[in-house]
Each structure stands twice: as C-alpha cells, then as structure tokens.
C-alpha atoms as a PDB file:
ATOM      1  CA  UNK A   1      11.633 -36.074  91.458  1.00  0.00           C
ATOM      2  CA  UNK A   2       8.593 -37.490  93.510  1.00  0.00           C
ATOM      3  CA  UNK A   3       9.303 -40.987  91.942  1.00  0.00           C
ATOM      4  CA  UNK A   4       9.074 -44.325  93.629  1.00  0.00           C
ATOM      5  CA  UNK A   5      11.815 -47.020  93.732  1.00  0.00           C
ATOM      6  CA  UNK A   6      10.456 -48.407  90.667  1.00  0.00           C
ATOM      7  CA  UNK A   7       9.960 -46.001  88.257  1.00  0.00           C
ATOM      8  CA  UNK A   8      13.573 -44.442  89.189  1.00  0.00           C
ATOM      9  CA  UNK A   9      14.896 -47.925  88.060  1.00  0.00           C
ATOM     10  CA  UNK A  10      13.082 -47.385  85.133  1.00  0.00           C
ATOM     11  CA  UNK A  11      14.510 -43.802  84.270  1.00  0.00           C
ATOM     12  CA  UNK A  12      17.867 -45.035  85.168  1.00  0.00           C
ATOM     13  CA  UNK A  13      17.902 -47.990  82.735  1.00  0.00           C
ATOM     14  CA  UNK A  14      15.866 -45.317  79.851  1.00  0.00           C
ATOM     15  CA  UNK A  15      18.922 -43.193  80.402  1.00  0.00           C
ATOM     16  CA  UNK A  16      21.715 -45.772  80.592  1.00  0.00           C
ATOM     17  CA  UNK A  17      19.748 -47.485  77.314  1.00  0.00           C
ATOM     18  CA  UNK A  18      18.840 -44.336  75.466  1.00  0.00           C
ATOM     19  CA  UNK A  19      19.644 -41.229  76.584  1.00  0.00           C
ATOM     20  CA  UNK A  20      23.170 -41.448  76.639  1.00  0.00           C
ATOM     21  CA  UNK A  21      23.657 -43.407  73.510  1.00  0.00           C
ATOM     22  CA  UNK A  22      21.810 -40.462  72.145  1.00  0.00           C
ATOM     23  CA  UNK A  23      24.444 -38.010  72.928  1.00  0.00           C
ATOM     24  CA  UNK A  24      26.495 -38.754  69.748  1.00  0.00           C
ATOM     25  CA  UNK A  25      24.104 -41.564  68.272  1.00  0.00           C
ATOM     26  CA  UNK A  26      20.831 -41.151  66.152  1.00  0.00           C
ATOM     27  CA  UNK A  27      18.872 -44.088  68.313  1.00  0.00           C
ATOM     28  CA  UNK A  28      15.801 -45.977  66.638  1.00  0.00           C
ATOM     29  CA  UNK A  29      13.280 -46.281  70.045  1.00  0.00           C
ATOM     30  CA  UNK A  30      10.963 -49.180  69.509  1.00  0.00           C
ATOM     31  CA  UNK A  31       7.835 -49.739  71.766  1.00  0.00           C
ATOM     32  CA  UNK A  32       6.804 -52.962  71.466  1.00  0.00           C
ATOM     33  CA  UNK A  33       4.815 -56.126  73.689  1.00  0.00           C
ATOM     34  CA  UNK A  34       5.489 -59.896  72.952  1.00  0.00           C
ATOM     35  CA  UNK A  35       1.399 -60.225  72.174  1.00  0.00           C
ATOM     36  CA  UNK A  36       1.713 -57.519  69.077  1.00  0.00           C
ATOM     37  CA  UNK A  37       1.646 -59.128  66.104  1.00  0.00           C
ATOM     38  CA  UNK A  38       2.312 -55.663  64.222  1.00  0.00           C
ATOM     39  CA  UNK A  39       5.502 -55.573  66.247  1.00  0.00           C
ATOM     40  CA  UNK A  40       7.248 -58.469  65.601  1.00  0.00           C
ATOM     41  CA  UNK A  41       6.361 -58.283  61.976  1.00  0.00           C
ATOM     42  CA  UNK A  42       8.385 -54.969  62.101  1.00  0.00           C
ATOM     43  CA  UNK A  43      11.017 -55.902  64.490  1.00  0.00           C
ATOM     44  CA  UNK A  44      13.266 -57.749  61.225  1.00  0.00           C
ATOM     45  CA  UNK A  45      13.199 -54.474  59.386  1.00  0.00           C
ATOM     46  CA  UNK A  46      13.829 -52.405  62.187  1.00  0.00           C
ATOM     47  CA  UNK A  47      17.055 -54.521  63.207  1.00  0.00           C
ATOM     48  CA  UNK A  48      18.196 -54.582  59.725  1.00  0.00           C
ATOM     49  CA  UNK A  49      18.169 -51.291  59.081  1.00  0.00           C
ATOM     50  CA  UNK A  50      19.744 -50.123  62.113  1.00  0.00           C
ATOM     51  CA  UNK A  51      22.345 -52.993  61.005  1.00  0.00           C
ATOM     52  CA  UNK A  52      23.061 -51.673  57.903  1.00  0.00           C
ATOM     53  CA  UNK A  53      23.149 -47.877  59.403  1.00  0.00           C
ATOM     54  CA  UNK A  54      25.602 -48.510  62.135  1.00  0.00           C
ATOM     55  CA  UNK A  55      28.334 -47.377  60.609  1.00  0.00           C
ATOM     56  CA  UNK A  56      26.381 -44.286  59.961  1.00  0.00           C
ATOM     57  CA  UNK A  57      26.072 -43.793  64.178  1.00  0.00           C
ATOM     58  CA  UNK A  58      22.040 -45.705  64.380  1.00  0.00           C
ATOM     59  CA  UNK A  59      21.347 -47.509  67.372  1.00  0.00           C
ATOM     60  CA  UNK A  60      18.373 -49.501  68.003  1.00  0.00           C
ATOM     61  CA  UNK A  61      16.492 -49.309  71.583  1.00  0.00           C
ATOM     62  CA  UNK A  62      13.472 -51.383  72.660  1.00  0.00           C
ATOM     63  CA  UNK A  63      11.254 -50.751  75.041  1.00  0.00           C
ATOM     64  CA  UNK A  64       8.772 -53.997  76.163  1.00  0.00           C
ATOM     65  CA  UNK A  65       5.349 -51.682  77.248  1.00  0.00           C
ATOM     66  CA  UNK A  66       4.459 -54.234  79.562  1.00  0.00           C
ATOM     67  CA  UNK A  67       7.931 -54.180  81.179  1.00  0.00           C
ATOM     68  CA  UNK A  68       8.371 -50.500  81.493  1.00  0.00           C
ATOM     69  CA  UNK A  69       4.644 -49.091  81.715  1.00  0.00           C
ATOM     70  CA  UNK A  70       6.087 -45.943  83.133  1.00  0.00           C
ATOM     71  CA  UNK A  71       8.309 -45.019  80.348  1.00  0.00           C
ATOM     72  CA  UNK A  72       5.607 -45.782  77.869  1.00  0.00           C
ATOM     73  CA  UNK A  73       3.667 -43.623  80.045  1.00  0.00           C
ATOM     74  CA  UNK A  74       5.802 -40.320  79.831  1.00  0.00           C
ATOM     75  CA  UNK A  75       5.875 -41.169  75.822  1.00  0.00           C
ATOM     76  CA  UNK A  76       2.337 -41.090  75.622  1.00  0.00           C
ATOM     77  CA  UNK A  77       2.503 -44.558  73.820  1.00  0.00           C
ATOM     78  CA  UNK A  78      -1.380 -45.048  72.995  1.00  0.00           C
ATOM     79  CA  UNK A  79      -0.854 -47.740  70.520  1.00  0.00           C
ATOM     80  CA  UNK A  80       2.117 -50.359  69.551  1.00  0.00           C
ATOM     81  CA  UNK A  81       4.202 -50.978  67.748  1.00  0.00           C
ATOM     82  CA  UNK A  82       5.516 -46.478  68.278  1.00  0.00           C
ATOM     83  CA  UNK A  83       8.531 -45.895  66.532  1.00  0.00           C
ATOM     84  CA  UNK A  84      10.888 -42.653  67.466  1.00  0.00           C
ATOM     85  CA  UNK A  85      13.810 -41.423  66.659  1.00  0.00           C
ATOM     86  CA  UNK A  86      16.063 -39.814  69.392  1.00  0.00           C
ATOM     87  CA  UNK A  87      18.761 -37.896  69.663  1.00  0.00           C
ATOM     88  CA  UNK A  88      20.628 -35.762  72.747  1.00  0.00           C
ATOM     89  CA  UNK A  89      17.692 -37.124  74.629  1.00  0.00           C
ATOM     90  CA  UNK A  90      14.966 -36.395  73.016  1.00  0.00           C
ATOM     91  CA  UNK A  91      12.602 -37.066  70.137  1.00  0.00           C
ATOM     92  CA  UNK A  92      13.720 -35.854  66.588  1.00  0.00           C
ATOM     93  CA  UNK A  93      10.918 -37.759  64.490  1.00  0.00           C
ATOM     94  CA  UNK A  94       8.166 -40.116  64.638  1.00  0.00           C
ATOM     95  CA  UNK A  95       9.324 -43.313  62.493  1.00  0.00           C
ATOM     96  CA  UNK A  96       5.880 -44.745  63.245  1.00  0.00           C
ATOM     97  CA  UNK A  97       4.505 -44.715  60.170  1.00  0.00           C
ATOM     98  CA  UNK A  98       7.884 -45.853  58.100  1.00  0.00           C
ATOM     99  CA  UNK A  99       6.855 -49.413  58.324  1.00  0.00           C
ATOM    100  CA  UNK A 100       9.371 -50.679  55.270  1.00  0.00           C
ATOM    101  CA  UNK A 101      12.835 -51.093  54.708  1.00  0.00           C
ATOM    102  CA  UNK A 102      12.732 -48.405  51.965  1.00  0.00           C
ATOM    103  CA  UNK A 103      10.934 -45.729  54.094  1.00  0.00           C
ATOM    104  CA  UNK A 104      13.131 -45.914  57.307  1.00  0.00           C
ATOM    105  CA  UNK A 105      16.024 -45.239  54.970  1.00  0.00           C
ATOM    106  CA  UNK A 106      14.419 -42.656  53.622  1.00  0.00           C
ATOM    107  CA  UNK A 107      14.010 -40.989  56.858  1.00  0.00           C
ATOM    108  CA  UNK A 108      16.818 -41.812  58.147  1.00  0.00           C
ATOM    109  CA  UNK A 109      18.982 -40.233  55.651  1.00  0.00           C
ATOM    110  CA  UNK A 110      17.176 -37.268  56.024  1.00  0.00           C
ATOM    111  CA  UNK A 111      17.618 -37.213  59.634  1.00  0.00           C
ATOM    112  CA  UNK A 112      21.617 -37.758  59.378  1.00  0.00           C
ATOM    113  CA  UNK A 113      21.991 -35.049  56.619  1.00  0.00           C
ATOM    114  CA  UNK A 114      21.033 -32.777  59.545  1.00  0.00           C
ATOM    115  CA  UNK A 115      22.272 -33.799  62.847  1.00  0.00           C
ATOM    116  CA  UNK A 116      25.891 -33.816  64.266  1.00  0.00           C
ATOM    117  CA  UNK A 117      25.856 -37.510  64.495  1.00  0.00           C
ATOM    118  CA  UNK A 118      28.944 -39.777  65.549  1.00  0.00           C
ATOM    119  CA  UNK A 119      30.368 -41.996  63.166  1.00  0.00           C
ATOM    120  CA  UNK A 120      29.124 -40.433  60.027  1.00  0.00           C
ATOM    121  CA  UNK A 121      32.459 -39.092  59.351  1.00  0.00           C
ATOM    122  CA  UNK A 122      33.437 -42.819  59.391  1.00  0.00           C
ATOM    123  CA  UNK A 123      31.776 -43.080  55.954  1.00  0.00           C
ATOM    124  CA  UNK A 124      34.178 -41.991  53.783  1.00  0.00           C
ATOM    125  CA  UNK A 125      36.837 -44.933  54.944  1.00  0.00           C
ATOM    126  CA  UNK A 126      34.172 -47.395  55.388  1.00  0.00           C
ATOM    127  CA  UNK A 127      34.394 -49.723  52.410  1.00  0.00           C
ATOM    128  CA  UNK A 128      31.619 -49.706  50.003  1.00  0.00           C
ATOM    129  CA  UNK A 129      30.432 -52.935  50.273  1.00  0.00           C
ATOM    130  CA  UNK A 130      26.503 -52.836  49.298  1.00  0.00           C
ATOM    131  CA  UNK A 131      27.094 -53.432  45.847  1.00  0.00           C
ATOM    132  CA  UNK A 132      29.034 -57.016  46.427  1.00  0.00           C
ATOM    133  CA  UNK A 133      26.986 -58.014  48.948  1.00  0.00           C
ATOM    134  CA  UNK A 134      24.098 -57.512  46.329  1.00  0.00           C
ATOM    135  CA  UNK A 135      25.506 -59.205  43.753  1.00  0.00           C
ATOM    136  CA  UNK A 136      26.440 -62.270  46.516  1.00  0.00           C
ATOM    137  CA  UNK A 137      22.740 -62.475  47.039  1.00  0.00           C
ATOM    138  CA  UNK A 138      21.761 -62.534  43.295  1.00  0.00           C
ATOM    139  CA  UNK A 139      24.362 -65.442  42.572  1.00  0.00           C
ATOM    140  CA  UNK A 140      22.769 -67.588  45.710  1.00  0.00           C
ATOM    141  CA  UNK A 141      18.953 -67.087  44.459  1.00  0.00           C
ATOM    142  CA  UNK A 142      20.452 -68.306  41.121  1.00  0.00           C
ATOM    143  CA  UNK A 143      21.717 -71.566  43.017  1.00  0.00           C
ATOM    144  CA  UNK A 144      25.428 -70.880  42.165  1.00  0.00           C
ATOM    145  CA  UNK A 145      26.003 -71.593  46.389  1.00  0.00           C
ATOM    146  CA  UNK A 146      30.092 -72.365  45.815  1.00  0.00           C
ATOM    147  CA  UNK A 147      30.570 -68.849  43.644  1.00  0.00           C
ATOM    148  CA  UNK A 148      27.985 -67.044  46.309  1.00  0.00           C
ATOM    149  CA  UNK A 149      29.988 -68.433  49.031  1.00  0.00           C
ATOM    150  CA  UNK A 150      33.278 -66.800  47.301  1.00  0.00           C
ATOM    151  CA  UNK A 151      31.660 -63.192  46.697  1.00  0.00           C
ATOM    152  CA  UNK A 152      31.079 -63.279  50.438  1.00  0.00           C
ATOM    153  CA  UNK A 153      33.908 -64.341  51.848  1.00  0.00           C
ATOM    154  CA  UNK A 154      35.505 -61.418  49.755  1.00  0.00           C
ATOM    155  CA  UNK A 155      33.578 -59.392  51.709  1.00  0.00           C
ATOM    156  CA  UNK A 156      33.921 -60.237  54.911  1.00  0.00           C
ATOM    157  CA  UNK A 157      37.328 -59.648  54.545  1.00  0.00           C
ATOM    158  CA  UNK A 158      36.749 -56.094  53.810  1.00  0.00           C
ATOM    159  CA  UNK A 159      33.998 -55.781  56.189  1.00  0.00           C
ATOM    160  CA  UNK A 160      34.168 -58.346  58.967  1.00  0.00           C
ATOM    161  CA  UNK A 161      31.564 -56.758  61.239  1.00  0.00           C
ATOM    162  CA  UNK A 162      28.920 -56.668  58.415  1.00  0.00           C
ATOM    163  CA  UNK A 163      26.249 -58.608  59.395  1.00  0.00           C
ATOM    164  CA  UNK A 164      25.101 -58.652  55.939  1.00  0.00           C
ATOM    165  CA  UNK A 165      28.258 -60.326  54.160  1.00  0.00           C
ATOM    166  CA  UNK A 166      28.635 -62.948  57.397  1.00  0.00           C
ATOM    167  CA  UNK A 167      24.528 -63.613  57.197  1.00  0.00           C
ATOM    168  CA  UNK A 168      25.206 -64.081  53.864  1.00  0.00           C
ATOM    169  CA  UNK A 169      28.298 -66.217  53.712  1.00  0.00           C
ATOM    170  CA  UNK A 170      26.413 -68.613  56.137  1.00  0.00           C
ATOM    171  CA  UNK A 171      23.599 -69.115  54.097  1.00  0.00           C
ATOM    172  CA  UNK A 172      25.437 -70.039  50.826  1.00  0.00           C
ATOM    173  CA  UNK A 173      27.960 -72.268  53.093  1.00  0.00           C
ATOM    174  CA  UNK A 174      24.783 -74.348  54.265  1.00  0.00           C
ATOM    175  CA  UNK A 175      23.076 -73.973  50.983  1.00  0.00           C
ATOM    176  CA  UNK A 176      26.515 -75.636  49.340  1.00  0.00           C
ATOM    177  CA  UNK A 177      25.828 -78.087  51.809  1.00  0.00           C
ATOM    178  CA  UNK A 178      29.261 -76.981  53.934  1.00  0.00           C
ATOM    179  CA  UNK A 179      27.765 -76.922  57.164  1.00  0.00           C
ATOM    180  CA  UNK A 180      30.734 -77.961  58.879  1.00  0.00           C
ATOM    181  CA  UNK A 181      32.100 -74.965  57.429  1.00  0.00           C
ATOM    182  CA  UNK A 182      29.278 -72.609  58.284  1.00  0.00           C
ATOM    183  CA  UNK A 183      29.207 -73.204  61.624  1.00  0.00           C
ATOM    184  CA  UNK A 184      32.922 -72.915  61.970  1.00  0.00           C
ATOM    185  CA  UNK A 185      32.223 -68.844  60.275  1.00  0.00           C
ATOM    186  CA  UNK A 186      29.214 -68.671  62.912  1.00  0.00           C
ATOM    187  CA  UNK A 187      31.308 -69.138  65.896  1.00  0.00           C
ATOM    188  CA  UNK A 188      34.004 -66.906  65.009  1.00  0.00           C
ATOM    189  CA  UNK A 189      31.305 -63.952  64.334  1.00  0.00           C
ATOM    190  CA  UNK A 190      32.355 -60.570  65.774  1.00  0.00           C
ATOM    191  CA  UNK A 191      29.520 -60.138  69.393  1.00  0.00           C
ATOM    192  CA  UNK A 192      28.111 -56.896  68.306  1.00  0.00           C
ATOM    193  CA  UNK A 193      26.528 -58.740  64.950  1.00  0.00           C
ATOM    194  CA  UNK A 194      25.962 -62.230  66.666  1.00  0.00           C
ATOM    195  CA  UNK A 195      21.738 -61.162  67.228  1.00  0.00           C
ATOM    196  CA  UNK A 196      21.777 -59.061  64.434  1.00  0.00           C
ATOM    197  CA  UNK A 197      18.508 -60.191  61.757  1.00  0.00           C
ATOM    198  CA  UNK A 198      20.887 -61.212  58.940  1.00  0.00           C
ATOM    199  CA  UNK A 199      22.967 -63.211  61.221  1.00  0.00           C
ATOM    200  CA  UNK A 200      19.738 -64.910  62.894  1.00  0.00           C
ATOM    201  CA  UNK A 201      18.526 -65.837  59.481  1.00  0.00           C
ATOM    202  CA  UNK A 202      21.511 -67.452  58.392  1.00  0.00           C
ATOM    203  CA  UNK A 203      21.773 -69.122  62.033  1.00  0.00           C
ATOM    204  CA  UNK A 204      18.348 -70.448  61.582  1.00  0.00           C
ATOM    205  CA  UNK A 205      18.987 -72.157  58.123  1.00  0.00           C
ATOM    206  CA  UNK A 206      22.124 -73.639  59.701  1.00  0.00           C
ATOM    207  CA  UNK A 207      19.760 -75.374  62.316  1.00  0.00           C
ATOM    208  CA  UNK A 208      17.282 -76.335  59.499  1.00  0.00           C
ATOM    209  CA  UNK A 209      20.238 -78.141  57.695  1.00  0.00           C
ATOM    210  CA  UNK A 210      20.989 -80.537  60.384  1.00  0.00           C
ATOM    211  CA  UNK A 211      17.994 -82.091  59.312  1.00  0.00           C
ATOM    212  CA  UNK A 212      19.285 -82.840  55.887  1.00  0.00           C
ATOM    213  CA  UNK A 213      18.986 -86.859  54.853  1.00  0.00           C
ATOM    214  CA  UNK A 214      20.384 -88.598  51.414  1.00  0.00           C
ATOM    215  CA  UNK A 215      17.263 -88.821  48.347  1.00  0.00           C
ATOM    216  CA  UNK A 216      16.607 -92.678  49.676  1.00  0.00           C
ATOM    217  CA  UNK A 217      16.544 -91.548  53.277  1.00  0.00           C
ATOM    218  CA  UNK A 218      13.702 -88.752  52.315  1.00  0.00           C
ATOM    219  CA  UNK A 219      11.830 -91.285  49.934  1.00  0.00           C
ATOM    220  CA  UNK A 220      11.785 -93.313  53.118  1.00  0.00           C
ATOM    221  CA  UNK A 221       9.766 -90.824  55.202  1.00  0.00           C
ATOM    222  CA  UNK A 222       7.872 -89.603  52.616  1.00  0.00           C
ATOM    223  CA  UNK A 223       6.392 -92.796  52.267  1.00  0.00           C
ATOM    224  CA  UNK A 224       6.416 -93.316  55.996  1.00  0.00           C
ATOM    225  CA  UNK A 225       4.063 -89.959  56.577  1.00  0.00           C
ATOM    226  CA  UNK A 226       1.826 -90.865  53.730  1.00  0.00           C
ATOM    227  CA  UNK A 227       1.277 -94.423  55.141  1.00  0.00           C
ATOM    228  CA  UNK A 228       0.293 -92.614  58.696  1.00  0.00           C
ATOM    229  CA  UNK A 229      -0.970 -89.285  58.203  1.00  0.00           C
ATOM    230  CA  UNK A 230      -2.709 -89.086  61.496  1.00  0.00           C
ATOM    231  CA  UNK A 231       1.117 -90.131  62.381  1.00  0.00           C
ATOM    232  CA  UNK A 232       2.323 -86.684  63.795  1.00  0.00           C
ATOM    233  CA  UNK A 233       6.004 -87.694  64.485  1.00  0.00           C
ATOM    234  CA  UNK A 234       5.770 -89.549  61.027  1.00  0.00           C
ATOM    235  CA  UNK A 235       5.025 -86.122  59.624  1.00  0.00           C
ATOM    236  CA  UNK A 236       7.091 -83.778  61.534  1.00  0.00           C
ATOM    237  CA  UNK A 237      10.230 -85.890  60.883  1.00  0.00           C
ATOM    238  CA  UNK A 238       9.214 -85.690  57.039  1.00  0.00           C
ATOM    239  CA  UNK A 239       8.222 -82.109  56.695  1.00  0.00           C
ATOM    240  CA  UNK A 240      11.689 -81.291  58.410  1.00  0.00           C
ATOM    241  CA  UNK A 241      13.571 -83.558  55.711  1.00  0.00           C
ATOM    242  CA  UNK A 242      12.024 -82.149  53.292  1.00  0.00           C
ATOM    243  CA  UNK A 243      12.780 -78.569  53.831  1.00  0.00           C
ATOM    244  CA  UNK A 244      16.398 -79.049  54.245  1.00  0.00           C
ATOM    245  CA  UNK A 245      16.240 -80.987  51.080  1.00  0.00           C
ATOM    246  CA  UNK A 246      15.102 -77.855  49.468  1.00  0.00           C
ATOM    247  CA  UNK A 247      11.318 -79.138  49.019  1.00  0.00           C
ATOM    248  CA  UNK A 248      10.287 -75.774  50.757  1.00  0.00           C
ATOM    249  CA  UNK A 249       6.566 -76.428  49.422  1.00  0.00           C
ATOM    250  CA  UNK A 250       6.072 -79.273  50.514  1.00  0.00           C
ATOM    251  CA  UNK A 251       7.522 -79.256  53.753  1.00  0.00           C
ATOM    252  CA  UNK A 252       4.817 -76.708  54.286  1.00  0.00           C
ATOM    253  CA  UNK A 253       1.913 -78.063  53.182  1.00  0.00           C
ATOM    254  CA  UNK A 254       2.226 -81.325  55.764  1.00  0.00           C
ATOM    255  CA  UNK A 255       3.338 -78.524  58.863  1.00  0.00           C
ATOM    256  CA  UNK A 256      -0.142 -76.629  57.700  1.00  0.00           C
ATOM    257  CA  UNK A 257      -1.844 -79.772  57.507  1.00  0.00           C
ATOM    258  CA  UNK A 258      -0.518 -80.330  60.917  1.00  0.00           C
ATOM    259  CA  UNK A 259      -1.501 -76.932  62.559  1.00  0.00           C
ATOM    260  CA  UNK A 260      -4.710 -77.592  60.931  1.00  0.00           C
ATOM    261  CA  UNK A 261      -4.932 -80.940  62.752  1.00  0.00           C
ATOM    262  CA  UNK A 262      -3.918 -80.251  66.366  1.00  0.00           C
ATOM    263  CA  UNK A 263      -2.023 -76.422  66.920  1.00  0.00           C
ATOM    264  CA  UNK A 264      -1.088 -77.482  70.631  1.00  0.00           C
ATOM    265  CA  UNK A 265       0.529 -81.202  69.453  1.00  0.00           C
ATOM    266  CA  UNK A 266       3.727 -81.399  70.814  1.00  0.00           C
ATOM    267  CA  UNK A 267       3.754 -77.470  72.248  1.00  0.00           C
ATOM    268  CA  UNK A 268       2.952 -75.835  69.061  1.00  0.00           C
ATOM    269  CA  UNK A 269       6.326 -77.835  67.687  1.00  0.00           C
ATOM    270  CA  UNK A 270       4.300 -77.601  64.133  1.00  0.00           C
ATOM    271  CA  UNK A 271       4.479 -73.895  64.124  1.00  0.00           C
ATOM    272  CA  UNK A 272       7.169 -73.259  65.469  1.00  0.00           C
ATOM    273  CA  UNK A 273       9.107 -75.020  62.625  1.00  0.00           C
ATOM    274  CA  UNK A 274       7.583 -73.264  60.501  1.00  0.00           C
ATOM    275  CA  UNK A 275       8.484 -70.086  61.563  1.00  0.00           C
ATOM    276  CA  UNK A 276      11.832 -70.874  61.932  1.00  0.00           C
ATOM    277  CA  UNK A 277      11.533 -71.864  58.133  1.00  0.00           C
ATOM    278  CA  UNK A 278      10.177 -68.418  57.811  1.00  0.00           C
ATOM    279  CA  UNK A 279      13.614 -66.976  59.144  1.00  0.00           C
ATOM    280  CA  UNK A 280      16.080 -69.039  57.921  1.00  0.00           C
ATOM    281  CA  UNK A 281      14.045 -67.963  54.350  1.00  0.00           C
ATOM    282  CA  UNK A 282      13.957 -64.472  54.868  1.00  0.00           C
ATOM    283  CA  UNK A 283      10.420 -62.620  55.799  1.00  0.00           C
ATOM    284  CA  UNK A 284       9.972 -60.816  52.667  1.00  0.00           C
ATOM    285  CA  UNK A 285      10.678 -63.565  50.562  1.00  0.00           C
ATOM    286  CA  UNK A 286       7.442 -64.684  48.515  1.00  0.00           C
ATOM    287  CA  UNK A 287       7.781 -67.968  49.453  1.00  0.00           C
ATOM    288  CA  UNK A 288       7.409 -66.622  53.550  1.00  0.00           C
ATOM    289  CA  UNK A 289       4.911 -64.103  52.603  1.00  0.00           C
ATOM    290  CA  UNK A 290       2.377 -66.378  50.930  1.00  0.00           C
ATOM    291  CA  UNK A 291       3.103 -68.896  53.180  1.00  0.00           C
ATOM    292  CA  UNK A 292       2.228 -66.964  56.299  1.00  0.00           C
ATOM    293  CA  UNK A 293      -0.928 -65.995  54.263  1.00  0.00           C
ATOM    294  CA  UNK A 294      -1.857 -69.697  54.540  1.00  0.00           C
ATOM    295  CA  UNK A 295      -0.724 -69.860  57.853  1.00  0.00           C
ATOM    296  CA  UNK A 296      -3.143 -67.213  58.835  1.00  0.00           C
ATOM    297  CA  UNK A 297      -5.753 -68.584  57.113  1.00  0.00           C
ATOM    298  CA  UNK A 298      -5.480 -71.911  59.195  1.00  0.00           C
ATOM    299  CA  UNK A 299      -5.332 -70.039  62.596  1.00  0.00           C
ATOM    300  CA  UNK A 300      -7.718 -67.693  62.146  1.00  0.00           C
ATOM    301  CA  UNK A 301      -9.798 -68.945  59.545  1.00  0.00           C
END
C-alpha cells in the first residue's frame, strides 16, 4: 500500500474502530481536537444522540485530528468539528451541519429508514420508554425529587441499559438528597452506559453534592467569603456550598468574580468548577447557557 509503519497503525485502528462496526452499524464519525471549542460544545449532543439511537444500531467514532493527521488527511477534513455518517465503510452523509439534538435525529431517521442496519429489528421488543423518562424529567424540574426518583426507577427496570432513566434516577437520588443511595445505583451501572453524557451529568452532580453543608454551616461561609473577598479559598469553599445547596446563582457569581480576579489561581480550580456545574446542570439548560455567556464575557471580554 506504500504506507509507513505509522500510518498502517493508523488504518488498522480506523478499521478496527470504524470500518468494521460499520458492517451492520450506522456509525456517527466525529473529527474533533481538544483546542476546538466548536467541538466540545457538540460532543454532549453527539453522545446523546448516539445514546438514545443505540438500540436503533448508531455507534459513535471519534477521531482526535491531531492524533491521527493521516486519517483526517484521506477525509479531506479542512475544518473541525466534520461530522459523517458511515456505513459498510464508507460515507453515507455529511452530519456536519446537524449541529442540534433535533437535526441529527432528523437525519438519522432518514438514514435508518433506508439502510439494512443491525439492531433496528430490535425496535419492536424494545420497550417504549421515552415517554416515562419524559415525564421523570418534568416531575424533577418541578422539585418533586422522591416521586422523580420513583418514575425512574420504574424505568430502569424496564430498560436497565438506558442511560437516560439511570442519568436520570441519579440526579433525582442526589437532588432528594440520597446520595448514599445514588452512588450505590452509579456503581452498579451496566459498562457500555458508564461514559455515556446522561450518565456523566448525573455523575457530576453526585460529586457536586458532597459539598453539601446544613443552612448554619453555609451562613458560616457566606459570611466568611464576604469578610475576605480577596480570600480565594474563603470563596471557593463558599461558592461550592452554595451550589450544592441549590443557590446555583450565586455560586456563580463569586466563581465569575473569581475567574475575573486571577483565571490561573489554584490551576484554573475556579473554572473548572464551574464547568463541572455546567454538567452536572445539563448544557442546554438556561441556567448553563446564560451562564457560559457570562463566562465568555469574562475570558474574552
């Protein structure tokens, strides 16, 4: 083939990783480099929907462009974050452009309707569980944690490898303040979901609630941080309390104030919070989206 040791590694991992999933699977091939910002705003949406499409015989691939230049290379990737969709080896569509939840679907179901894919047949046993899981997630932004907890666990038993229902049965567990509980359901949780995005948003709220103190405990470092506001451990501790005690707002404003103040204190501990509160939230929340507006306003002015 005229190719050096290298790039045959690299052919031999792009077939082990994607070409012969593609054989019977409709596989979701991301480009993608840790320094796009594009990417891993799309990333979440890209792992969901492959999530919630498994059943249906979608796979998600990445390929790091930095990591395997000579891939990218045969793909003609010009610009990042390139989205296709493969199947029997080679490219069926170009999902570039389907940046939302909505739109990938869309495609998607197109796609399906057409190709011999494996595991659609699976369909008609799987059970329909959208419609609970929905209403589970309606019932926990109402603050009814206990009965959200309940509509979950229903599901799970009908659908124990949805990452959905267990992301979601995590989440109202810690929001119930049951984190004993929840962690117990997060290390039983079937391997193939474990990095899935619903999972890793309910993971990251169970780390955020470790953090939880009693109302006298938070008064105490609430006055603590405003006493010291140059005080950077005095308002890290605080902002974290906060947060877990549901004071999403504020927990923000003193890790922005903090960004603000000195990015680099601590290694960037100030941001990094608060992107993990961005997770364990959910990206498309309202709360994350205007949020990372101010964010973005502080870093880049």
């Amino acid at each position: 083939m005229g190719l050096n040791l290298d790039e045959q590694k690299a052919v031999d991992r792009f077939r082990t990783e994607v070409v012969e999933p593609s054989m019977t699977k409709l596989v979701i091939l991301d480009f993608w480099a840790e320094w796009c910002g594009p990417c891993k705003a799309l990333t979440p949406v890209l792992e969901k929907v492959a999530a919630d499409y498994a059943d249906k015989g979608v796979v998600l691939a990445k390929i790091n462009v930095d990591e395997e230049q000579f891939i990218a290379a045969q793909f003609q990737v010009r610009s990042i974050p390139t989205v296709y969709a493969m199947f029997q080896g080679q490219p069926v569509a170009d999902l570039t452009n389907a940046r939302s939840e909505s739109q990938l679907k869309q495609t998607l179901d197109q796609l399906l309707a057409q190709l011999p894919i494996d595991g659609a047949a699976g369909d008609a046993v799987a059970p329909d569980v959208g419609q609970f899981i929905a209403m589970g997630e309606e019932v926990l932004a109402a603050g009814e944690a206990e009965r959200a907890a309940g509509i979950f666990r229903q599901v799970v038993e009908m659908a124990p490898h949805d990452a959905a229902a267990q992301g979601g049965l995590i989440r109202a567990l810690v929001a119930g303040g049951q984190a004993d509980e929840a962690r117990a359901v997060a290390g039983a949780l079937p391997p193939e979901i474990a990095e899935s995005a619903p999972v890793r948003q309910a993971l990251a709220a169970l780390e955020l609630a470790a953090e939880r103190v009693d109302d006298s405990e938070l008064q105490v470092l609430r006055a603590a941080a405003a006493e010291a506001p140059a005080d950077m451990d005095r308002q890290f501790a605080f902002a974290q309390a906060a947060f877990a005690a549901g004071e999403r707002d504020e927990a923000a404003e003193v890790l922005l104030r903090m960004i603000a103040s000195d990015r680099e204190w601590n290694e960037g501990a100030a941001r990094a919070r608060l992107l993990q509160m961005f997770e364990s939230v959910g990206l498309e929340d309202p709360w994350t989206v205007a949020t990372r507006r101010c964010l973005s306003r502080v870093l880049f002015g």
